[in-house]
C-alpha atoms as a PDB file:
ATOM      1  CA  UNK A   1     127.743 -42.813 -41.990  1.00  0.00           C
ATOM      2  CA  UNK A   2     130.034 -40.318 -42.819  1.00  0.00           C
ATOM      3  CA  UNK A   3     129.728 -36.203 -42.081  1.00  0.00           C
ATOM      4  CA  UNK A   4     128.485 -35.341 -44.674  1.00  0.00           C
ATOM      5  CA  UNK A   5     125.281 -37.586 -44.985  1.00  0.00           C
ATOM      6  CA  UNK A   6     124.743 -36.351 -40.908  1.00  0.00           C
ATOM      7  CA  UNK A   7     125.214 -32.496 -41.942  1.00  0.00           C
ATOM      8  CA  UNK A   8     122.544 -33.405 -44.755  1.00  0.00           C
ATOM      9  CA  UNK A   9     120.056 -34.976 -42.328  1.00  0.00           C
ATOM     10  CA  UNK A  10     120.571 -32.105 -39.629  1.00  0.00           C
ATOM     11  CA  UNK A  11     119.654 -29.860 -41.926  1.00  0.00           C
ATOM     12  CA  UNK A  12     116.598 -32.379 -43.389  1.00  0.00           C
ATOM     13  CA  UNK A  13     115.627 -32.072 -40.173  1.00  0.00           C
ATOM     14  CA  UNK A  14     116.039 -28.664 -39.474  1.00  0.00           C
ATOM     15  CA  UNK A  15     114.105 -27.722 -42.073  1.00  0.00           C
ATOM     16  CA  UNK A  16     111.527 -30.084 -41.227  1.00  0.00           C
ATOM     17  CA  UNK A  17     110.993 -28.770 -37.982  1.00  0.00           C
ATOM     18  CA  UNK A  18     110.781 -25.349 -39.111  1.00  0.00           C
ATOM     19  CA  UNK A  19     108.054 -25.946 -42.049  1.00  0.00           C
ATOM     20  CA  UNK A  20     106.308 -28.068 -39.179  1.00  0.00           C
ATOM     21  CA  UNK A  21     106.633 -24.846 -36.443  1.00  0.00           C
ATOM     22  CA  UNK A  22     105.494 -23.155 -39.159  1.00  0.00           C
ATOM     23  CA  UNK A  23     102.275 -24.844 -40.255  1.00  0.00           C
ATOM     24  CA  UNK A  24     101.927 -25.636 -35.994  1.00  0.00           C
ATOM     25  CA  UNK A  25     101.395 -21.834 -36.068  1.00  0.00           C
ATOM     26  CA  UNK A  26      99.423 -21.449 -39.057  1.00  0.00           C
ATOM     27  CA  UNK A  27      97.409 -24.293 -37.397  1.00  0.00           C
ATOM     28  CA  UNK A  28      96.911 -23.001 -33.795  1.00  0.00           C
ATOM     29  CA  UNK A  29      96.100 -19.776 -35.341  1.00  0.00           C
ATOM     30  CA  UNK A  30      93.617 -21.044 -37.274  1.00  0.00           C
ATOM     31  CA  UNK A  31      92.345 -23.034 -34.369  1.00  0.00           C
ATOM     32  CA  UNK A  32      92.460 -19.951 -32.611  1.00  0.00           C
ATOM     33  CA  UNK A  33      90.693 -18.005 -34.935  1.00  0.00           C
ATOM     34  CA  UNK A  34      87.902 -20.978 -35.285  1.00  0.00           C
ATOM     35  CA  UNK A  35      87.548 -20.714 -31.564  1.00  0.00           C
ATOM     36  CA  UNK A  36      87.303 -16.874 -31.710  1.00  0.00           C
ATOM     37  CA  UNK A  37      84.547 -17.017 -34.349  1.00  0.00           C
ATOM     38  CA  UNK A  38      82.859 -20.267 -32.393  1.00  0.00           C
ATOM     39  CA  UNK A  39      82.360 -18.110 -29.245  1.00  0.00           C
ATOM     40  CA  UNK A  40      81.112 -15.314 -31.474  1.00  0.00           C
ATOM     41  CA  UNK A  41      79.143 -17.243 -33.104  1.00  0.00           C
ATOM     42  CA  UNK A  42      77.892 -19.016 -29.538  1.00  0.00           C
ATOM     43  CA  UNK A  43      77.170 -15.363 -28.258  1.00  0.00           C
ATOM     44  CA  UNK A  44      75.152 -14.900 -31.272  1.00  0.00           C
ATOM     45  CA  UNK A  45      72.893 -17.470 -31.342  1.00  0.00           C
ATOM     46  CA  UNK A  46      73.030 -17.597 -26.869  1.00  0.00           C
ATOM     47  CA  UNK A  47      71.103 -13.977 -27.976  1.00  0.00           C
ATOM     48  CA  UNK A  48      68.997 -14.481 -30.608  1.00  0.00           C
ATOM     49  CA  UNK A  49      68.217 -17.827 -28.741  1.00  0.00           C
ATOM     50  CA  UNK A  50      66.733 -15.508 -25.812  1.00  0.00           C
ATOM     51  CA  UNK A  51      65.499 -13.456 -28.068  1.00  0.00           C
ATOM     52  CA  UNK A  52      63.615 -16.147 -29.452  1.00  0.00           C
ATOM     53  CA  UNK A  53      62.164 -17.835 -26.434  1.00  0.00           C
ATOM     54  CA  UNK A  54      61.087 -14.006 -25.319  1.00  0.00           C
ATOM     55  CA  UNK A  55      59.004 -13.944 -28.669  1.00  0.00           C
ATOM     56  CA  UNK A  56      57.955 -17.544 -28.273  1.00  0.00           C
ATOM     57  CA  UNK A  57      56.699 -16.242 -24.535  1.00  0.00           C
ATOM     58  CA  UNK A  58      55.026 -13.131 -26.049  1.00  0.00           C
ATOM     59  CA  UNK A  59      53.242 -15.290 -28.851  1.00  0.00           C
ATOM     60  CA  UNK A  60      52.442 -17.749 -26.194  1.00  0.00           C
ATOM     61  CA  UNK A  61      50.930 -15.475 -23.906  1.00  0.00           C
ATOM     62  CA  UNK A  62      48.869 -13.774 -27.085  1.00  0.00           C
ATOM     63  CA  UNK A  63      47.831 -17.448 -27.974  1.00  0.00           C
ATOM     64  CA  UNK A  64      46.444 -17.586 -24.322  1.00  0.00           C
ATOM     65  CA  UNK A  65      44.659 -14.408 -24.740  1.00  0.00           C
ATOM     66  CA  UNK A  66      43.376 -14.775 -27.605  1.00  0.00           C
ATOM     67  CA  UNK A  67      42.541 -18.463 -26.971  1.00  0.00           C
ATOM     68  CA  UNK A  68      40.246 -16.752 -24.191  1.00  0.00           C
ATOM     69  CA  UNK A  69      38.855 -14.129 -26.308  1.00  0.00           C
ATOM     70  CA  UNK A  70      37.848 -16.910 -28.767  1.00  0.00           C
ATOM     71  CA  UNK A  71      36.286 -19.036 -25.350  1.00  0.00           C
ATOM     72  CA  UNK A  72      34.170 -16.367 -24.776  1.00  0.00           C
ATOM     73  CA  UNK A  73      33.242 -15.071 -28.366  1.00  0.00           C
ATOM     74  CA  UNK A  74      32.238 -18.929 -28.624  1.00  0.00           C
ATOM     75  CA  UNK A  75      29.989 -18.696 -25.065  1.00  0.00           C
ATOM     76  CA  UNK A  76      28.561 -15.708 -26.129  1.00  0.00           C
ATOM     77  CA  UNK A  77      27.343 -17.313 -29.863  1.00  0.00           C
ATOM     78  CA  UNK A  78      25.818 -20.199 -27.752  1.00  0.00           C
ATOM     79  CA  UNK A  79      24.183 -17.602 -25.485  1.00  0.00           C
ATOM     80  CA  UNK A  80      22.976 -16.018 -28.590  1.00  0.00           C
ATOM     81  CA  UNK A  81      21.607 -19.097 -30.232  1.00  0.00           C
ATOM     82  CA  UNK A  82      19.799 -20.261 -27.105  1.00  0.00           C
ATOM     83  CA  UNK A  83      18.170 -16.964 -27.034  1.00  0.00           C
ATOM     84  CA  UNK A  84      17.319 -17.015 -30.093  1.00  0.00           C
ATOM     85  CA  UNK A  85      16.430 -20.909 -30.305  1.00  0.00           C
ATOM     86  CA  UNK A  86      13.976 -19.262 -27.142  1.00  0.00           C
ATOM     87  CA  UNK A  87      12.501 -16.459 -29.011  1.00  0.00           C
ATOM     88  CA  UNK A  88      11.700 -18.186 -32.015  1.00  0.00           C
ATOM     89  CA  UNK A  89      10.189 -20.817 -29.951  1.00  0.00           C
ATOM     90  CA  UNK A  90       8.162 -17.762 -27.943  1.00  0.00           C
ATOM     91  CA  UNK A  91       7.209 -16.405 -31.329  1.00  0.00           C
ATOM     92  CA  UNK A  92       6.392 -19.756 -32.599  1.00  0.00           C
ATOM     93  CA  UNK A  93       3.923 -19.829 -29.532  1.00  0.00           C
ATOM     94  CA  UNK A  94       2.498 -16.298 -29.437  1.00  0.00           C
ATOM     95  CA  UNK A  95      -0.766 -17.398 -31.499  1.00  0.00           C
ATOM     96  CA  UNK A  96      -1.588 -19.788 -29.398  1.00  0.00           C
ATOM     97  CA  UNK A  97      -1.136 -17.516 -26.219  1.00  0.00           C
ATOM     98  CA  UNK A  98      -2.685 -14.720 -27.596  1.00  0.00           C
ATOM     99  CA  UNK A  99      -5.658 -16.960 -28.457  1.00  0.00           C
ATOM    100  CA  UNK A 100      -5.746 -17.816 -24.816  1.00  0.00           C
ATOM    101  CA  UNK A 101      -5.270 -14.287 -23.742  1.00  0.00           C
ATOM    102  CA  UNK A 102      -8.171 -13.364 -26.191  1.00  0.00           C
ATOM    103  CA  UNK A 103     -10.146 -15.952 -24.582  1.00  0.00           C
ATOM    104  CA  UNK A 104      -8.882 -15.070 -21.340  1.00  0.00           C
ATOM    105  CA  UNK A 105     -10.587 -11.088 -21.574  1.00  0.00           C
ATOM    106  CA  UNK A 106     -13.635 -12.328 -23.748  1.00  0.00           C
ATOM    107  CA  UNK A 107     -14.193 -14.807 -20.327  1.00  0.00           C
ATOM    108  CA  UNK A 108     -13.424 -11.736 -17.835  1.00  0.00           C
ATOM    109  CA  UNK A 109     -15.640  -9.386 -19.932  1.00  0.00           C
ATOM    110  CA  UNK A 110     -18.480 -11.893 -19.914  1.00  0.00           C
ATOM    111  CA  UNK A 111     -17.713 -12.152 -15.744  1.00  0.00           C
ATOM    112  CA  UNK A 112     -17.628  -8.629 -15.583  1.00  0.00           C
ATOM    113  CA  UNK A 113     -21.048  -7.427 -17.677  1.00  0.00           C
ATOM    114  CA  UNK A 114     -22.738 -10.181 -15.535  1.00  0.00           C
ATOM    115  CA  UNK A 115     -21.496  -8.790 -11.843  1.00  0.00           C
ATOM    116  CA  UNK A 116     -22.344  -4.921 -13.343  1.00  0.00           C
ATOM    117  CA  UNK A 117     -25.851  -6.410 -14.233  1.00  0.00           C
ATOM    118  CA  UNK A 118     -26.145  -8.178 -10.993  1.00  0.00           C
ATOM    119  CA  UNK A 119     -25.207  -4.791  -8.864  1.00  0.00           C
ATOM    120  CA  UNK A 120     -27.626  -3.287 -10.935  1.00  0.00           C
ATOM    121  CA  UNK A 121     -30.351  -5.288 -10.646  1.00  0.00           C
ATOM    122  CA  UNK A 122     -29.563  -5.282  -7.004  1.00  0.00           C
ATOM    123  CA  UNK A 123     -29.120  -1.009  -6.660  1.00  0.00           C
ATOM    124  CA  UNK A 124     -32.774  -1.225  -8.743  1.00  0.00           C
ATOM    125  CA  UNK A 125     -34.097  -3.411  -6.368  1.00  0.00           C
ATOM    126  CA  UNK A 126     -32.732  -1.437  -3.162  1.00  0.00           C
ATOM    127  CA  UNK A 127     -33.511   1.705  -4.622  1.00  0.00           C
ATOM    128  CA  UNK A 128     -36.848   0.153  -5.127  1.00  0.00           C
ATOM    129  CA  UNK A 129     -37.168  -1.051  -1.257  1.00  0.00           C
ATOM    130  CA  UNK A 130     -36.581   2.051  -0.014  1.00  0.00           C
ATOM    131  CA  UNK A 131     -38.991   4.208  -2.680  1.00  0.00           C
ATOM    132  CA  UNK A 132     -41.326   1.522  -1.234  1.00  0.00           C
ATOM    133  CA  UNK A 133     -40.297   2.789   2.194  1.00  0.00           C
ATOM    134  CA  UNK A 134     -40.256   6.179   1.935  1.00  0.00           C
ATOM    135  CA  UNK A 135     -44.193   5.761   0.474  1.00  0.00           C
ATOM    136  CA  UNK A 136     -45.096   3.962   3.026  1.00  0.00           C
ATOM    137  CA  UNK A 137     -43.833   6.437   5.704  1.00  0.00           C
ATOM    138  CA  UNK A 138     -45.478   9.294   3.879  1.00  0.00           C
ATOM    139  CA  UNK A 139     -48.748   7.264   3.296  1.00  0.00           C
ATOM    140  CA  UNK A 140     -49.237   6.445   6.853  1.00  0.00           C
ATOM    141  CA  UNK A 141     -48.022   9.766   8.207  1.00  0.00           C
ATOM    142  CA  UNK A 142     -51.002  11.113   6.669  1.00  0.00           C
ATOM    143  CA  UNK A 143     -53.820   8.735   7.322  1.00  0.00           C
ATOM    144  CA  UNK A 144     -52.758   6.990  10.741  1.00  0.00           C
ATOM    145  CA  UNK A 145     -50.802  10.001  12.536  1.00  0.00           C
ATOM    146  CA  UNK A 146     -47.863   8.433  12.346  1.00  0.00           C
ATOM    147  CA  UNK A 147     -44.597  10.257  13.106  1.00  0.00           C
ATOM    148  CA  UNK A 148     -41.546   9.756  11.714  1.00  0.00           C
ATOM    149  CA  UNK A 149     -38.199  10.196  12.760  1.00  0.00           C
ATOM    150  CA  UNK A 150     -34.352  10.627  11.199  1.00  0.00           C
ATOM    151  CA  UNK A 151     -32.045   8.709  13.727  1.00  0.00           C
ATOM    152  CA  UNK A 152     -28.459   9.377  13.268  1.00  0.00           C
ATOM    153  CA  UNK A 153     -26.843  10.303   9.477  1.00  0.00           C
ATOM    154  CA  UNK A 154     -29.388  10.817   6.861  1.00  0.00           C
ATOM    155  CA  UNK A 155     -28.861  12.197   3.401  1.00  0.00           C
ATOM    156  CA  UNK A 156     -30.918  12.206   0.151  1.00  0.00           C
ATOM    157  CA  UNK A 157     -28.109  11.633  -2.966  1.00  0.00           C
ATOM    158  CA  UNK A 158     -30.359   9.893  -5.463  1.00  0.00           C
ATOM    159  CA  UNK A 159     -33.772  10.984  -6.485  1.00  0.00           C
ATOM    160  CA  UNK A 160     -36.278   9.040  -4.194  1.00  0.00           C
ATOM    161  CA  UNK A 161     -33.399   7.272  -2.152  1.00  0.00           C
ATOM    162  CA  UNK A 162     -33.319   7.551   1.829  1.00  0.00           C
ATOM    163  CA  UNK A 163     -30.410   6.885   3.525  1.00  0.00           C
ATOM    164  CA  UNK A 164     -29.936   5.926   7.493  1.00  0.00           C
ATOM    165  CA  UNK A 165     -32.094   4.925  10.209  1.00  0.00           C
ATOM    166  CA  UNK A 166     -36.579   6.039  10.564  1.00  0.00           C
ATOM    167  CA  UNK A 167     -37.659   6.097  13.857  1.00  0.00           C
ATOM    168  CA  UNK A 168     -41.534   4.992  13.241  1.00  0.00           C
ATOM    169  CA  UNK A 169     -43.774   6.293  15.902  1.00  0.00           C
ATOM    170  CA  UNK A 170     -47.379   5.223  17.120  1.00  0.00           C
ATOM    171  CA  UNK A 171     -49.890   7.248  19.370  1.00  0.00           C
ATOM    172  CA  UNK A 172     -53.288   6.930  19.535  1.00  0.00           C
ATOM    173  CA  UNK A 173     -53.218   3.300  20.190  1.00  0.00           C
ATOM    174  CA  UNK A 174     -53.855   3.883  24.258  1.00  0.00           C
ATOM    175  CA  UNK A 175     -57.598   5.004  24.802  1.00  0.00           C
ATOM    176  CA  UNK A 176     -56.251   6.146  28.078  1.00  0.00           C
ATOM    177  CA  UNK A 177     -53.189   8.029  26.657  1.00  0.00           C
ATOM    178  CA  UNK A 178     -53.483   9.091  23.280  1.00  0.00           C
ATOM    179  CA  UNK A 179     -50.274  10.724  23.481  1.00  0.00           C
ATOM    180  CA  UNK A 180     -48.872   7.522  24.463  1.00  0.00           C
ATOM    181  CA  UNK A 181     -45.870   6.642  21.671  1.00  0.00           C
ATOM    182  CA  UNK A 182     -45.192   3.070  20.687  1.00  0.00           C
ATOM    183  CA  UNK A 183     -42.437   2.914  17.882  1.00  0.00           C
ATOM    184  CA  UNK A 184     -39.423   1.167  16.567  1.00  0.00           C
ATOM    185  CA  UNK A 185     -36.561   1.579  14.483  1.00  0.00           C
ATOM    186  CA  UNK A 186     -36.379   0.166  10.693  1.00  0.00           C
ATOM    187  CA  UNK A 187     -33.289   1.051   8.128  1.00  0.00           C
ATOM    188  CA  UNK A 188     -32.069  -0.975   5.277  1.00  0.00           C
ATOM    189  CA  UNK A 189     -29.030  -2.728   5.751  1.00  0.00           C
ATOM    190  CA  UNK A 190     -27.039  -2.063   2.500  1.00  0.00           C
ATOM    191  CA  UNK A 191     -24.442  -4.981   2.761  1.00  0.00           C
ATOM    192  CA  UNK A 192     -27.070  -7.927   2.916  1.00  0.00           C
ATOM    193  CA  UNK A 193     -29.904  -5.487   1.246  1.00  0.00           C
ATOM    194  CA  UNK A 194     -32.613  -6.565   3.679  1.00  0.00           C
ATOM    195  CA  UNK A 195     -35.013  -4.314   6.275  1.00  0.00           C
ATOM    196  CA  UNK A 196     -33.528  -4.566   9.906  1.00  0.00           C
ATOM    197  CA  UNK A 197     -35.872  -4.099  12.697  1.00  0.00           C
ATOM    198  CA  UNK A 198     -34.347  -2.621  16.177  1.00  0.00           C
ATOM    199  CA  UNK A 199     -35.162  -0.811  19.530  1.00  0.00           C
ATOM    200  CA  UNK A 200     -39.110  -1.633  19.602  1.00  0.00           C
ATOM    201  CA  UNK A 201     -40.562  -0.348  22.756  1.00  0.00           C
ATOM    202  CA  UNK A 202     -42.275  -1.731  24.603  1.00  0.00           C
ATOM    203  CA  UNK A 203     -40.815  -5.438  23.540  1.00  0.00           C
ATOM    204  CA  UNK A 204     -44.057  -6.975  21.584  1.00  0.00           C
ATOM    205  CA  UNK A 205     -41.623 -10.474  21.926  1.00  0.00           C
ATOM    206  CA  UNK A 206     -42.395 -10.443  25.856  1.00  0.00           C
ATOM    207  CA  UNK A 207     -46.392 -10.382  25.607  1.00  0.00           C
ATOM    208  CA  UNK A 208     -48.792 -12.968  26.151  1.00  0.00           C
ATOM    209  CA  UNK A 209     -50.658 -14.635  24.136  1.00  0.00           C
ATOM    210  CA  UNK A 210     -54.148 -13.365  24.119  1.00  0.00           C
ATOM    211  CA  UNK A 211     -56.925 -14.827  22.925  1.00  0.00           C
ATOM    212  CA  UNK A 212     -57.648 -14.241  18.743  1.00  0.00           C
ATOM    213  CA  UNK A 213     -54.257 -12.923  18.378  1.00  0.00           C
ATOM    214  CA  UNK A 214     -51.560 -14.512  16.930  1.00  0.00           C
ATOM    215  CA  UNK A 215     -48.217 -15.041  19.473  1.00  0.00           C
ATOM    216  CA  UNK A 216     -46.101 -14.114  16.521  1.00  0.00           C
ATOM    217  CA  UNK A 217     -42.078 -13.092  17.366  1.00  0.00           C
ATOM    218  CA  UNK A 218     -40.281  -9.575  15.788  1.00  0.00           C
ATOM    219  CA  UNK A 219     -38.056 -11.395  13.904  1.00  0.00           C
ATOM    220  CA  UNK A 220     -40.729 -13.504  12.048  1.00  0.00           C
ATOM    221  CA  UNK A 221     -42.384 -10.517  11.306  1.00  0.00           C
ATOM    222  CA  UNK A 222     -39.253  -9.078   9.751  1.00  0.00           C
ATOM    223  CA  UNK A 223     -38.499 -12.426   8.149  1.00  0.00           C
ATOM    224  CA  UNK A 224     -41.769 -12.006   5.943  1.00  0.00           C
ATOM    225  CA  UNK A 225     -41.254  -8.636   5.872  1.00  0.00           C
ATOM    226  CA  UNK A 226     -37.867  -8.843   3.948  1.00  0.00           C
ATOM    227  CA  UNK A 227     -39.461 -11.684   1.982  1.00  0.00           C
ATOM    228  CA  UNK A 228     -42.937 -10.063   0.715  1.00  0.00           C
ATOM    229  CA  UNK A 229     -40.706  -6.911   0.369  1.00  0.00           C
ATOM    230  CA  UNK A 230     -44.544  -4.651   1.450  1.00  0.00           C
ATOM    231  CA  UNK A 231     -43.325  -2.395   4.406  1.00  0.00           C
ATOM    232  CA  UNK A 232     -47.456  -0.953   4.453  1.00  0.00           C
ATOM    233  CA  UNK A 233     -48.693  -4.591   6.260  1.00  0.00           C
ATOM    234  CA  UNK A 234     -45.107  -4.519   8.278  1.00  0.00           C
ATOM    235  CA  UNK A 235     -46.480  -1.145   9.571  1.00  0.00           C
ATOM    236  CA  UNK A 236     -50.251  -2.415  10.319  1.00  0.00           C
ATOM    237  CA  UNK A 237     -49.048  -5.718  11.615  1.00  0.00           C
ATOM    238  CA  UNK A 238     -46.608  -3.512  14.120  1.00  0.00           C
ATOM    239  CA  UNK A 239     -49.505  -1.300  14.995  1.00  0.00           C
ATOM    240  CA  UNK A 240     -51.895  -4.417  15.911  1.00  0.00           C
ATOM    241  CA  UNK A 241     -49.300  -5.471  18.220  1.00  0.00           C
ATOM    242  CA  UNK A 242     -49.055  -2.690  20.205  1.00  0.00           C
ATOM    243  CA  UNK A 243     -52.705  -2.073  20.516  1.00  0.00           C
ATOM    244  CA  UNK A 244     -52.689  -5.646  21.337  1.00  0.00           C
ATOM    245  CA  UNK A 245     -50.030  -5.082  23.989  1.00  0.00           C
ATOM    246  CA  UNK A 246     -51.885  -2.282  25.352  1.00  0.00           C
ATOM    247  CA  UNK A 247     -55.145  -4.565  26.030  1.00  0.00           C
ATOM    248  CA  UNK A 248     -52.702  -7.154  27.552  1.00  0.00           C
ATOM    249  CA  UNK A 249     -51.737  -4.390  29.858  1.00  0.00           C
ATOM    250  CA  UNK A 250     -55.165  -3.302  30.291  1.00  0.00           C
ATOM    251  CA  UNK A 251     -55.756  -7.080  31.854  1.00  0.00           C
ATOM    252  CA  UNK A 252     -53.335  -7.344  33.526  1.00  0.00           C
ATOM    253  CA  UNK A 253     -53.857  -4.317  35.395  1.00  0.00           C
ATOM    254  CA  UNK A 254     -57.952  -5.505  36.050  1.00  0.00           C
ATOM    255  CA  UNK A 255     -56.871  -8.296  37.165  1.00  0.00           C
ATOM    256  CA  UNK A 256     -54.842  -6.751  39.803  1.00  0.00           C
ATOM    257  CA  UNK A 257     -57.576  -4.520  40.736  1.00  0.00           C
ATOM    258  CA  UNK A 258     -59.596  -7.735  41.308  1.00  0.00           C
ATOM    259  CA  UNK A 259     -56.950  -9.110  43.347  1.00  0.00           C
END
């Protein structure tokens, strides 16, 4: 090859190398300039990528609240339809309860008029023992001598009522002491509404039977007294007793006298 054909290719060459320097250049600054804008571009979406998992925490944690908003809005319906599943049910039984109800005070009310009639009857028929009484005590104060006497609390608070205890007083019964007093104590006992009977003296239950009179006990006496509800033979029968005491005494004492 001769010197010229080498000059040629040296400067073939040479001018190959510097179009390929040249577009090397023009490459790597491209290259450079793509990996400029990729690391932009990287930064970019690095932020709006944070950015975007921030929101996607904020909407999650507003999907969690509100999730547990709707939870309870949802409890709360079923609370309200149970209650109101109840109260139609309570309304649906209201007649029927008030029926019973109605029945319920018509039944008291019935219980009720017949207890007030009862305690009415039985007022009428104490108020009635003890009219009875204080008759008797007036009746045989004035034809037997009798004397009669409060003991303890007495009051008058109902026209022809006597409250508390009459000590009922005999004389005259002892030929030998007319002054002599034989008596006992009668009241009404208001919580079992009969006559009660106490301190007799002297104690008829000790005597002795005695010939044509009858060996009969206090409380049989007051038995039939609460039973035939007529204080007037109570009285007599009392006063027979102690006159038939008296001539039990009477005997006995003769018959000491003899001995």
């Amino acid at each position: 090859m001769d010197t010229v054909d080498l000059r040629h290719l040296d400067e073939n060459l040479h001018h190959a190398r510097t179009q390929f320097e040249v577009w090397a250049r023009g490459r790597l600054s491209n290259l450079e300039e793509v990996q400029r804008t990729w690391q932009e571009t990287t930064a970019r979406v690095s932020r709006e990528t944070e950015t975007l998992v921030q929101r996607r925490t904020q909407f999650e944690a507003a999907a969690a609240r509100l999730q547990e908003r709707l939870e309870a809005e949802r409890e709360e319906l079923d609370a309200l339809e149970r209650g109101i599943a109840q109260l139609e049910a309570r309304a649906a039984a209201l007649p029927v309860r008030q029926q019973e109800l109605e029945q319920e005070i018509a039944e008291r009310r019935q219980e009720f008029e017949r207890r007030r009639a009862l305690l009415n009857a039985c007022e009428e028929a104490r108020r009635t023992r003890l009219l009875h009484l204080q008759k008797a005590l007036v009746w045989y104060r004035d034809r037997l001598g009798l004397r009669f006497q409060r003991v303890g609390a007495a009051s008058a608070t109902e026209a022809g009522r006597v409250d508390g205890k009459v000590r009922v007083i005999f004389r005259h019964i002892d030929s030998r002491a007319p002054d002599r007093e034989f008596a006992f104590t009668v009241y009404v006992d208001e919580d079992a509404d009969l006559f009660r009977v106490e301190d007799c003296v002297p104690d008829i239950d000790v005597m002795k039977p005695t010939a044509g009179a009858a060996n009969v006990r206090l409380a049989q006496m007051v038995e039939t007294l609460n039973r035939t509800n007529d204080f007037g033979a109570f009285v007599a029968q009392m006063r027979r007793r102690f006159k038939a005491w008296v001539q039990m005494e009477s005997t006995d004492q003769l018959a000491g006298r003899q001995a």
